[in-house]
Protein backbone atom coordinates (compact mmCIF):
# COMPACT_ATOMS: atom_id res chain seq x y z
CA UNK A 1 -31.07 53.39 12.99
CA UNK A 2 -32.65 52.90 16.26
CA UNK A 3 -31.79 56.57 17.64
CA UNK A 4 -33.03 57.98 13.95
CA UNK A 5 -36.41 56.63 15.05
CA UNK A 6 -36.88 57.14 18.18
CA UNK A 7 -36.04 60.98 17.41
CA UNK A 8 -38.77 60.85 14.76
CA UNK A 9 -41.27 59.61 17.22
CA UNK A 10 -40.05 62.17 20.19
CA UNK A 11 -40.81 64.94 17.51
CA UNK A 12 -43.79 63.88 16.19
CA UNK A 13 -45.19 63.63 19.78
CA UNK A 14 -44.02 67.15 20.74
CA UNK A 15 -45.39 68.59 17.45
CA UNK A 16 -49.02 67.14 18.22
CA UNK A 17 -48.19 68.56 21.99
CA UNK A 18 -47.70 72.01 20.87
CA UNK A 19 -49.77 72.03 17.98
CA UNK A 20 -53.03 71.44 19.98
CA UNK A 21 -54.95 73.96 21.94
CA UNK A 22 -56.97 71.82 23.16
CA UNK A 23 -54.59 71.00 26.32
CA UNK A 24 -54.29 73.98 29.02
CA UNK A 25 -50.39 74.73 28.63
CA UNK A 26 -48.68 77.85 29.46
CA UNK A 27 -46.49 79.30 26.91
CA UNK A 28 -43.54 78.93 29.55
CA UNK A 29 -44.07 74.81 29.61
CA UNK A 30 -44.18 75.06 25.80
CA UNK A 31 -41.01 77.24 25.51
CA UNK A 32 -39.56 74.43 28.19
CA UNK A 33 -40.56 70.94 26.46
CA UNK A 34 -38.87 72.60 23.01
CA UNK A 35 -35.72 73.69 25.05
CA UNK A 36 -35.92 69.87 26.19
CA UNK A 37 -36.66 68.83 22.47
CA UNK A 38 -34.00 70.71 20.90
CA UNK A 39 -31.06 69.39 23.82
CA UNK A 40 -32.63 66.09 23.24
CA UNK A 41 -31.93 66.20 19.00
CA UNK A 42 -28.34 66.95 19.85
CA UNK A 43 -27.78 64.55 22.11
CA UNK A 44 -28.98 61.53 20.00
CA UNK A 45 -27.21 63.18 17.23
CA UNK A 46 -23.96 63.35 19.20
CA UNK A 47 -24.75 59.10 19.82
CA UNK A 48 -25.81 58.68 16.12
CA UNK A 49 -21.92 60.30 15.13
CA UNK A 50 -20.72 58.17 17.72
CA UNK A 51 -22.30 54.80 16.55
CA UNK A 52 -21.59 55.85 13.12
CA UNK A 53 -18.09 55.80 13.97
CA UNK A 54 -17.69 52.74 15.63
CA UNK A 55 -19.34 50.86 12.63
CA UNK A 56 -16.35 52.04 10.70
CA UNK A 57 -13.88 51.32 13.13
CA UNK A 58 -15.62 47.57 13.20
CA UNK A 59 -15.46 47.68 9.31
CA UNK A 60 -12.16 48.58 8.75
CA UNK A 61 -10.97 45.74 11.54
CA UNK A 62 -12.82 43.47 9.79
CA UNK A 63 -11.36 44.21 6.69
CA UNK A 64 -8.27 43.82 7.73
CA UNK A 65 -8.64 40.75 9.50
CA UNK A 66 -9.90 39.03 5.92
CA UNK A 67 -6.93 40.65 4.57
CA UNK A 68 -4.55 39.38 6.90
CA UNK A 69 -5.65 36.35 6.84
CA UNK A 70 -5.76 36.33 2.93
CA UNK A 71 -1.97 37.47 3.19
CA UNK A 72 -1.55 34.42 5.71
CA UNK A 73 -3.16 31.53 3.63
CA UNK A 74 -0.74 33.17 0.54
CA UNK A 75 2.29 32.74 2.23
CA UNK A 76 1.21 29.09 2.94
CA UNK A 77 0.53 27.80 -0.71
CA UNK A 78 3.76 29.82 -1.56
CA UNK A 79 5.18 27.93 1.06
CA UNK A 80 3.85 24.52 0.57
CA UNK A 81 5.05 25.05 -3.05
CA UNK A 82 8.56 25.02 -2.20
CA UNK A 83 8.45 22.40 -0.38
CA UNK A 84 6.57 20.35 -2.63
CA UNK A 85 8.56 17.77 -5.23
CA UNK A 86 7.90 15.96 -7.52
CA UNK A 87 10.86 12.46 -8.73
CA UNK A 88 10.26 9.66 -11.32
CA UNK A 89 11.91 6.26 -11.08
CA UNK A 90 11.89 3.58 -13.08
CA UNK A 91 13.84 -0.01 -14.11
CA UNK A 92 13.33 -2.33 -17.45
CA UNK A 93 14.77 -5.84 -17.23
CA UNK A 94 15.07 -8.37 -20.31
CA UNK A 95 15.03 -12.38 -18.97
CA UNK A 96 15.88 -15.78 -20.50
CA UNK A 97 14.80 -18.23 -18.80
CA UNK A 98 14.26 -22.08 -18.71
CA UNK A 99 12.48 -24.42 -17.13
CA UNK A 100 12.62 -27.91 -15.95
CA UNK A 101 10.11 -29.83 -14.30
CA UNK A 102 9.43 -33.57 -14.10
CA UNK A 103 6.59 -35.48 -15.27
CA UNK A 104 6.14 -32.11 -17.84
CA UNK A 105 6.99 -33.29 -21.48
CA UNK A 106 9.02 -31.08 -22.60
CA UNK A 107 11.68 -28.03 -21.15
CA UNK A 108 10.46 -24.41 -21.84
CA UNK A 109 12.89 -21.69 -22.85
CA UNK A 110 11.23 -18.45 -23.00
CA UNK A 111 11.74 -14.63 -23.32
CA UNK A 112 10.53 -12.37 -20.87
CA UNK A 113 10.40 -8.50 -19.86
CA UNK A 114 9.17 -6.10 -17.65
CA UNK A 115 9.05 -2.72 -17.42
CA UNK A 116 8.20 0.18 -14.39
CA UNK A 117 8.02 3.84 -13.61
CA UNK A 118 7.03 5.08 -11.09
CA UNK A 119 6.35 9.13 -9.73
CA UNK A 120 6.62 9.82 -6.03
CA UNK A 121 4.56 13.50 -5.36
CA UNK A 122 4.95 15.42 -2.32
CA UNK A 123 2.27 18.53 -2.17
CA UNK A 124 3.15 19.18 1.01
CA UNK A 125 4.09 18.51 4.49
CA UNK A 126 1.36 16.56 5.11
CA UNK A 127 0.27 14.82 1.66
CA UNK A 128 2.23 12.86 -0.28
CA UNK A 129 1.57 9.97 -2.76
CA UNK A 130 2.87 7.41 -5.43
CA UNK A 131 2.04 6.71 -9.04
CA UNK A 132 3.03 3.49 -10.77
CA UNK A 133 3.18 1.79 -14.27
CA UNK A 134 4.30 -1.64 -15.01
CA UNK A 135 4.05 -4.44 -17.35
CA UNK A 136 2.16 -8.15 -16.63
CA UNK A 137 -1.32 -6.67 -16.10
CA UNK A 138 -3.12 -10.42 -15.88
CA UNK A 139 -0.51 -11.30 -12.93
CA UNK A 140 -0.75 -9.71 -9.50
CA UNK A 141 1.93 -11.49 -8.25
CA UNK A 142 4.58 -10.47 -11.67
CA UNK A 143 4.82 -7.51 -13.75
CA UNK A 144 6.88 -10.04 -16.16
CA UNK A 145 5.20 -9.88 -19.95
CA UNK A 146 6.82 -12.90 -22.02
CA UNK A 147 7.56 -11.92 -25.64
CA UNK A 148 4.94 -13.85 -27.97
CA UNK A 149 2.37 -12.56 -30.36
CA UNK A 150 4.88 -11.83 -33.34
CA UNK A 151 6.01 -8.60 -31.74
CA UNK A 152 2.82 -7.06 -30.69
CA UNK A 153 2.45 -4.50 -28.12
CA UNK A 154 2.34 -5.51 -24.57
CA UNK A 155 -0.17 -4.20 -22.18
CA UNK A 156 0.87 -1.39 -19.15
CA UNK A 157 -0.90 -0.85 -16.60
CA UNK A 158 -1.52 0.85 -13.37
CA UNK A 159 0.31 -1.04 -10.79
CA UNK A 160 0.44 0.77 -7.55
CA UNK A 161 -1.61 4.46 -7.00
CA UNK A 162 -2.05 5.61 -3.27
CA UNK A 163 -2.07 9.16 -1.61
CA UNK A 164 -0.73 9.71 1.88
CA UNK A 165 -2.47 12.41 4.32
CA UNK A 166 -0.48 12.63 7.78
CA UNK A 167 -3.05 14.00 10.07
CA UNK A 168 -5.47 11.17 8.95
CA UNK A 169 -6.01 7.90 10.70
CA UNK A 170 -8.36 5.07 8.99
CA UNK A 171 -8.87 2.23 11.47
CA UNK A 172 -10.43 -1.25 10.05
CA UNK A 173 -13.20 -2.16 12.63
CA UNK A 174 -15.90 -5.00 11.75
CA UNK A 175 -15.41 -8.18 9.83
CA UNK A 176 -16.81 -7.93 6.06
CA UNK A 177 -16.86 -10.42 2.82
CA UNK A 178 -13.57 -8.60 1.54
CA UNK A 179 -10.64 -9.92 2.39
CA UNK A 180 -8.37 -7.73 4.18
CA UNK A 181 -4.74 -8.31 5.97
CA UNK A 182 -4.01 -6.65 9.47
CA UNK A 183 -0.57 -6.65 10.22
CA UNK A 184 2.09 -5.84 13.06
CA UNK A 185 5.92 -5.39 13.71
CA UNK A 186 8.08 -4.83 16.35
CA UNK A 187 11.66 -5.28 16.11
CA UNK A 188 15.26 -4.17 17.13
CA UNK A 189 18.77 -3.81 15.17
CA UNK A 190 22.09 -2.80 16.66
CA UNK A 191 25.76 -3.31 16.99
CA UNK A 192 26.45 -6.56 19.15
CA UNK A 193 30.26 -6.80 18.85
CA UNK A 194 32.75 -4.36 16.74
CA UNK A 195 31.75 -4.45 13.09
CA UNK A 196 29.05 -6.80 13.49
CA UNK A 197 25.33 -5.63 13.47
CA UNK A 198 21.82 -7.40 14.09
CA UNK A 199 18.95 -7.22 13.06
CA UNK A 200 15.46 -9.26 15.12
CA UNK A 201 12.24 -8.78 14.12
CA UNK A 202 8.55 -10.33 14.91
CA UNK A 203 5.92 -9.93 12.93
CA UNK A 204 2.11 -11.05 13.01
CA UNK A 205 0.11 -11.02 10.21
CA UNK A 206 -3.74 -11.72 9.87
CA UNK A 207 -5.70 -12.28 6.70
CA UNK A 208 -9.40 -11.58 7.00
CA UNK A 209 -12.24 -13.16 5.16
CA UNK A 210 -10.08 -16.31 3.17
CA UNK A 211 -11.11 -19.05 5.34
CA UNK A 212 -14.19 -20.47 3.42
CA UNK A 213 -14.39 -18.88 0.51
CA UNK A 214 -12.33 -18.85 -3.18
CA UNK A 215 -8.68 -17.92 -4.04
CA UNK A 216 -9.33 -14.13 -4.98
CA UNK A 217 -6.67 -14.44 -8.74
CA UNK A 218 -8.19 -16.81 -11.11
CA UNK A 219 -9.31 -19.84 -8.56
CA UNK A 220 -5.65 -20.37 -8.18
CA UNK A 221 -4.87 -21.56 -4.58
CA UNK A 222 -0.96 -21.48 -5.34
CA UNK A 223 -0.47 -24.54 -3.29
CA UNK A 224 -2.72 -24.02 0.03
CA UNK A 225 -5.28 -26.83 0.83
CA UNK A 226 -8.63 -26.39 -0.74
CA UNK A 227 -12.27 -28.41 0.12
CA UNK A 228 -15.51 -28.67 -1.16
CA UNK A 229 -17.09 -29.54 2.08
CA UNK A 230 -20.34 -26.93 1.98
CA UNK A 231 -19.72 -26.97 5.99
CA UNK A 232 -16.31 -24.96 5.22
CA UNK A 233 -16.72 -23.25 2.14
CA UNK A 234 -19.13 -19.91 2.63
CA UNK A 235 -20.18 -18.51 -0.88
CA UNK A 236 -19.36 -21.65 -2.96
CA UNK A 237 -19.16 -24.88 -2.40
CA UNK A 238 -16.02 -25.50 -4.81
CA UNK A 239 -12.43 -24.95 -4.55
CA UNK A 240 -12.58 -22.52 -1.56
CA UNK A 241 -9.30 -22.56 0.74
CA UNK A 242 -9.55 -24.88 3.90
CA UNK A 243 -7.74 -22.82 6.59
CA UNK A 244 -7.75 -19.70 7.67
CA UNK A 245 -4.12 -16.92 7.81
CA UNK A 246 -2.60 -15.66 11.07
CA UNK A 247 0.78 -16.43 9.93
CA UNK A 248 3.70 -15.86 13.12
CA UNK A 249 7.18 -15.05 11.27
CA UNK A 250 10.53 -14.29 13.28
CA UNK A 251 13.30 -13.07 11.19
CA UNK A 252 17.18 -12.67 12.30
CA UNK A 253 19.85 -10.36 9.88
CA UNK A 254 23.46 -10.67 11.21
CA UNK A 255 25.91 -8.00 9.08
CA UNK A 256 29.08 -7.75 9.27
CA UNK A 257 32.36 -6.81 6.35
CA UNK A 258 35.11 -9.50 4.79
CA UNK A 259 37.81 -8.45 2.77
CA UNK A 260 35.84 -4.93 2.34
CA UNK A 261 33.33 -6.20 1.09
CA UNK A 262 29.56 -6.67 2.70
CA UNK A 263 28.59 -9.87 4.15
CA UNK A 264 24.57 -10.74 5.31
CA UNK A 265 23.39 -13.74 7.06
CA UNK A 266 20.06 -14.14 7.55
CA UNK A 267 17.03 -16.57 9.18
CA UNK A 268 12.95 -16.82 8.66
CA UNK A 269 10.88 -18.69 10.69
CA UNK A 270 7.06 -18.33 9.90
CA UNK A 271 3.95 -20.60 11.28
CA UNK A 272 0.34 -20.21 10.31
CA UNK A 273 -1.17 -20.45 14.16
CA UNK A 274 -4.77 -20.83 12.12
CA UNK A 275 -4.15 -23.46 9.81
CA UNK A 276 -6.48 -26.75 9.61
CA UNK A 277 -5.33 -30.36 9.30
CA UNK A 278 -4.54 -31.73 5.95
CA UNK A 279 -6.97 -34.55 5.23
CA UNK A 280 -4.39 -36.33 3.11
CA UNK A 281 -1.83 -35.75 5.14
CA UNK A 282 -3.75 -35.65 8.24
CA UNK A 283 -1.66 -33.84 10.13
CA UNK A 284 -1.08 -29.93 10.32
CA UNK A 285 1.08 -28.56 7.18
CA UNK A 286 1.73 -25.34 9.12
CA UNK A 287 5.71 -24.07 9.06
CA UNK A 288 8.17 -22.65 6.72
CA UNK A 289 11.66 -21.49 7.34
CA UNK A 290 15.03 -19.86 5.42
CA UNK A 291 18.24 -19.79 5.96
CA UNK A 292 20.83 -17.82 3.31
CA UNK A 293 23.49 -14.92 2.54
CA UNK A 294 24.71 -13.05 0.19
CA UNK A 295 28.27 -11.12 -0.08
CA UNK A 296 28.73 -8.10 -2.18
CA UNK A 297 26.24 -5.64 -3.40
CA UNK A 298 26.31 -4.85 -7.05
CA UNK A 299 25.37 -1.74 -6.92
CA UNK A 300 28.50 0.98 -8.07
CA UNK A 301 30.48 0.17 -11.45
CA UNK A 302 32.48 -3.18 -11.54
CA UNK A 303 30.87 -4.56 -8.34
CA UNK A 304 29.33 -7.65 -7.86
CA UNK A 305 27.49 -10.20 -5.44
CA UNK A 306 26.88 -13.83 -4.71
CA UNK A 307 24.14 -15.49 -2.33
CA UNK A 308 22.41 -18.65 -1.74
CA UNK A 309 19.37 -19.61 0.20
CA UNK A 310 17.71 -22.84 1.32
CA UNK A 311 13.90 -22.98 1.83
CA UNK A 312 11.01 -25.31 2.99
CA UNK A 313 7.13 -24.14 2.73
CA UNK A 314 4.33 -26.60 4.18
CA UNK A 315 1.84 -26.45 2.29
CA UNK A 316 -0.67 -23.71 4.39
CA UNK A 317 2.43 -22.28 6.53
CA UNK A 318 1.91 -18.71 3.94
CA UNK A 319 -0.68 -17.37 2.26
CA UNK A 320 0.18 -18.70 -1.12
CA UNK A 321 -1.69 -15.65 -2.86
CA UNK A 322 1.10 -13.84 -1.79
CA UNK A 323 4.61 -15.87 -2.12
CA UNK A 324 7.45 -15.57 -4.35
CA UNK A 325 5.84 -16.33 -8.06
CA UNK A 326 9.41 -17.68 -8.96
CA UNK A 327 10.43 -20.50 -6.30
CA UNK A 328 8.58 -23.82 -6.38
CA UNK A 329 6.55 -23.11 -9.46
CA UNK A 330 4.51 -19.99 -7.41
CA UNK A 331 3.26 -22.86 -4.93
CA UNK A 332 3.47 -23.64 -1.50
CA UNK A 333 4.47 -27.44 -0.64
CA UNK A 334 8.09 -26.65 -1.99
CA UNK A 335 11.50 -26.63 -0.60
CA UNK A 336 15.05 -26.30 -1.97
CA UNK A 337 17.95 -24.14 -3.01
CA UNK A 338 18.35 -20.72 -4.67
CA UNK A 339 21.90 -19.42 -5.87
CA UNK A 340 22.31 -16.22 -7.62
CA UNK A 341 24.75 -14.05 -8.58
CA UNK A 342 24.85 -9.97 -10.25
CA UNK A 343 27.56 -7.85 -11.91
CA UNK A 344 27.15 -4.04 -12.52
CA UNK A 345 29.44 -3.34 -15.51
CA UNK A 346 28.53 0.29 -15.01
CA UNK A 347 26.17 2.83 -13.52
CA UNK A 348 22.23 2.02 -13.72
CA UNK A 349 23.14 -1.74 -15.14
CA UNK A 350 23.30 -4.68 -13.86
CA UNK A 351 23.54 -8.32 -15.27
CA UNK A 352 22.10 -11.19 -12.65
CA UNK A 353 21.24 -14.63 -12.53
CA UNK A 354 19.49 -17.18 -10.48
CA UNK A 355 19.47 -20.52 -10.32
CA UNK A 356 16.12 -22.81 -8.71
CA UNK A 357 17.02 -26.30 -7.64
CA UNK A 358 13.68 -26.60 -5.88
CA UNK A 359 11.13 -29.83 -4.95
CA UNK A 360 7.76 -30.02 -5.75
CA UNK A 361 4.65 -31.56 -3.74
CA UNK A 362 6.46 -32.75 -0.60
CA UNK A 363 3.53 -32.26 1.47
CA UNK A 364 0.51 -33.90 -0.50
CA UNK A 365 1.36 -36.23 -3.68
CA UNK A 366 -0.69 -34.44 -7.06
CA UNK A 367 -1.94 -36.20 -10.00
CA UNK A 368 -0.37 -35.67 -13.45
CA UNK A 369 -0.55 -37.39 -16.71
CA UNK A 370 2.01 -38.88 -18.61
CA UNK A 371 2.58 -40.36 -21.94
CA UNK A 372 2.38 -44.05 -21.61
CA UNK A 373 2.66 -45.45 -25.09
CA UNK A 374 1.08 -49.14 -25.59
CA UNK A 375 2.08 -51.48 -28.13
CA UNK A 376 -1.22 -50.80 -30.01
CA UNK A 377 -1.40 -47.03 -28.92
CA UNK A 378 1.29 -44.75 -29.27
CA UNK A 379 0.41 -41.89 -27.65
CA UNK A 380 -1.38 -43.53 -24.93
CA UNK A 381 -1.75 -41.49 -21.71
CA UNK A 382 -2.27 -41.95 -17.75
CA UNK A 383 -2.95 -40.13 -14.58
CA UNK A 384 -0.23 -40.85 -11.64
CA UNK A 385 -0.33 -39.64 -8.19
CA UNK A 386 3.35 -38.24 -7.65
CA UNK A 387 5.46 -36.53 -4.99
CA UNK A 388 8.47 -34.94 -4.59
CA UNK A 389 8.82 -33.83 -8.26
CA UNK A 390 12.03 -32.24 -9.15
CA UNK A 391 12.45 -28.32 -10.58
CA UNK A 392 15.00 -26.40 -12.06
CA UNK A 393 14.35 -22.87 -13.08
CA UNK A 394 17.28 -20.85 -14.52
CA UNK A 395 16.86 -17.14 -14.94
CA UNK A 396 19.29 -14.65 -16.34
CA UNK A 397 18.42 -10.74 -16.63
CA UNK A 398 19.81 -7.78 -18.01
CA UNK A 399 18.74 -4.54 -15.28
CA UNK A 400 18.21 -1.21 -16.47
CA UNK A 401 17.26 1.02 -13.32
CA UNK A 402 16.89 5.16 -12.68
């Protein structure tokens, strides 16, 4: 310590003091520089006690401090362990289904399921996150996996996987090669006359980095236009889509009761604000809208529901990497009806069907080939430019869900 020195050096320098004759002192300033010595030692001994002390007192503050707030980040995991939680959920469906499509040679029937679970996590207040499984790994658009293979297993795979942190923001600045979708809603719902409720809604949605370059699943454009023109397409000059997304889309839910039972209208209007002119159509192929209802809700034992729906989707009004993989074939350029129809015979089942009386390449005529047999050639084929091509899909499923 400092005093512990400087009480070493004081008495070394008196020693040397008294200790040599060689200085002219009188015994009575000898006797009075030891007095001085001696009240000195207690004094800094009186201030080395003192410090001594306080040290301790700091100690033992700091100790509990550490221990308080050891106690104090206890209570918190004890805490954020009841309030954590941890659900599964799940569904399996079996399908027949058939199709129909003109100019294809033959109907196909086939056998379909698909399978989910799913575990929502909650840490605690502020993290929380989903796990997923499903069937249909090849398809992002369908977790469907159609029975073929003589029974063999099907593949599962991870099919959604996110984690949620509240205080955490992650903002998307720049423009990069990935593609990316930006989106916005505002909207309003309440009562506008007894027992009838409304629902308005406007939403703006903005796909980044598609313009230019290739359909990101398989080269599949699902309907949209697509060029070859090297002065449009950005990393290839094949196949890469034409126009770019900022798809506008109004919606409008009107809900009301009949007979006890629940009754929803409903109306989309979307238009792609960004889309390019067709160059066989030459003109803008850049809207989509539907109009349906349903009435019911199978959803309790021995309920059940109907609904039908009429739509119409230009061919670049939606981003056709991300439509409905069931109406029109998957593509864009399609229009028509959808009826369907569910029964819950009892808790967690359900038995539905729908039915898909849809057109095909309104928009922009596509080439097929037929059979066109020839006196001296049977099984003679052609390529024809057709339009308006007639489909009928027919789906029936059996709904397991918990």
């Amino acid at each position: 310590m400092r005093t512990s020195k400087f009480l070493a050096a004081m008495t070394a320098v008196l020693t040397v003091v008294s200790g040599t004759p060689a200085f002219a002192q009188s015994a009575a300033e000898i006797d009075l520089l030891k007095a001085q010595l001696a009240e000195l030692q207690q004094r800094l001994a009186l201030l080395e006690e003192k410090q001594k002390a306080q040290e301790q007192v700091a100690a033992t503050s700091a100790k509990t401090a550490t221990d308080a707030q050891a106690t104090a980040d206890r209570t918190a995991d004890v805490l954020a362990q009841t309030r954590a939680s941890l659900s599964f959920s799940g569904d399996a469906r079996y399908r027949h289904e058939t199709l129909d499509v003109e100019y294809v040679d033959s109907d196909r029937t086939r056998q379909r399921i698909r399978a989910r679970v799913g575990m929502d996590f909650r840490v605690n207040d502020t993290v929380k996150g989903t796990i997923r499984l499903a069937t249909g790994v090849d398809d992002p658009r369908s977790a469907n996996a159609t029975l073929t293979g003589s029974n063999s297993r099907k593949d599962f795979g991870l099919d959604q996987a996110y984690l949620e942190w509240s205080p955490i923001s992650n903002p998307t600045s720049g423009i990069s090669a990935d593609s990316i979708l930006l989106a916005g809603q505002v909207g309003w719902r309440g009562d506008v006359a007894d027992g009838y409720g409304l629902t308005v809604s406007a939403t703006y949605l903005d796909f980044g980095a598609v313009e230019g370059y290739n359909p990101f699943y398989a080269g599949n454009a699902f309907g949209n236009t697509t060029t070859s023109s090297a002065a449009v397409c950005r990393k290839t000059i094949s196949n890469c889509l034409l126009s770019d997304f900022n798809v506008v889309l109004l919606s409008g839910e009107l809900a009301t009761t009949v007979a006890g039972r629940p009754l929803r209208a409903f109306a989309d209007l979307a238009q792609n604000v960004a889309a390019e002119t067709n160059p066989v159509a030459n003109k803008k192929l850049d809207s989509a809208y539907a109009l349906g209802f349903t009435y019911g809700k199978a959803s309790a034992a021995r309920s059940w529901e109907f609904g039908a729906l009429y739509q119409d989707v230009q061919k670049d009004a939606l981003f056709g990497q991300f439509i409905d993989s069931n109406f029109g074939d998957g593509n864009t350029d399609a229009d028509g009806f959808v009826f369907s129809g569910a029964y819950a015979p009892s808790r967690n089942w359900t038995i539905s069907g729908r039915f898909f009386l849809n057109s095909l390449n309104n928009d922009v005529p596509t080439s097929v080939t037929l059979l066109t047999p020839t006196a001296t050639n049977p099984t003679a084929t052609a390529a024809r430019s057709v339009s308006e091509r007639d489909y009928k899909r027919l789906q029936v499923d059996l709904n397991f869900k918990f």
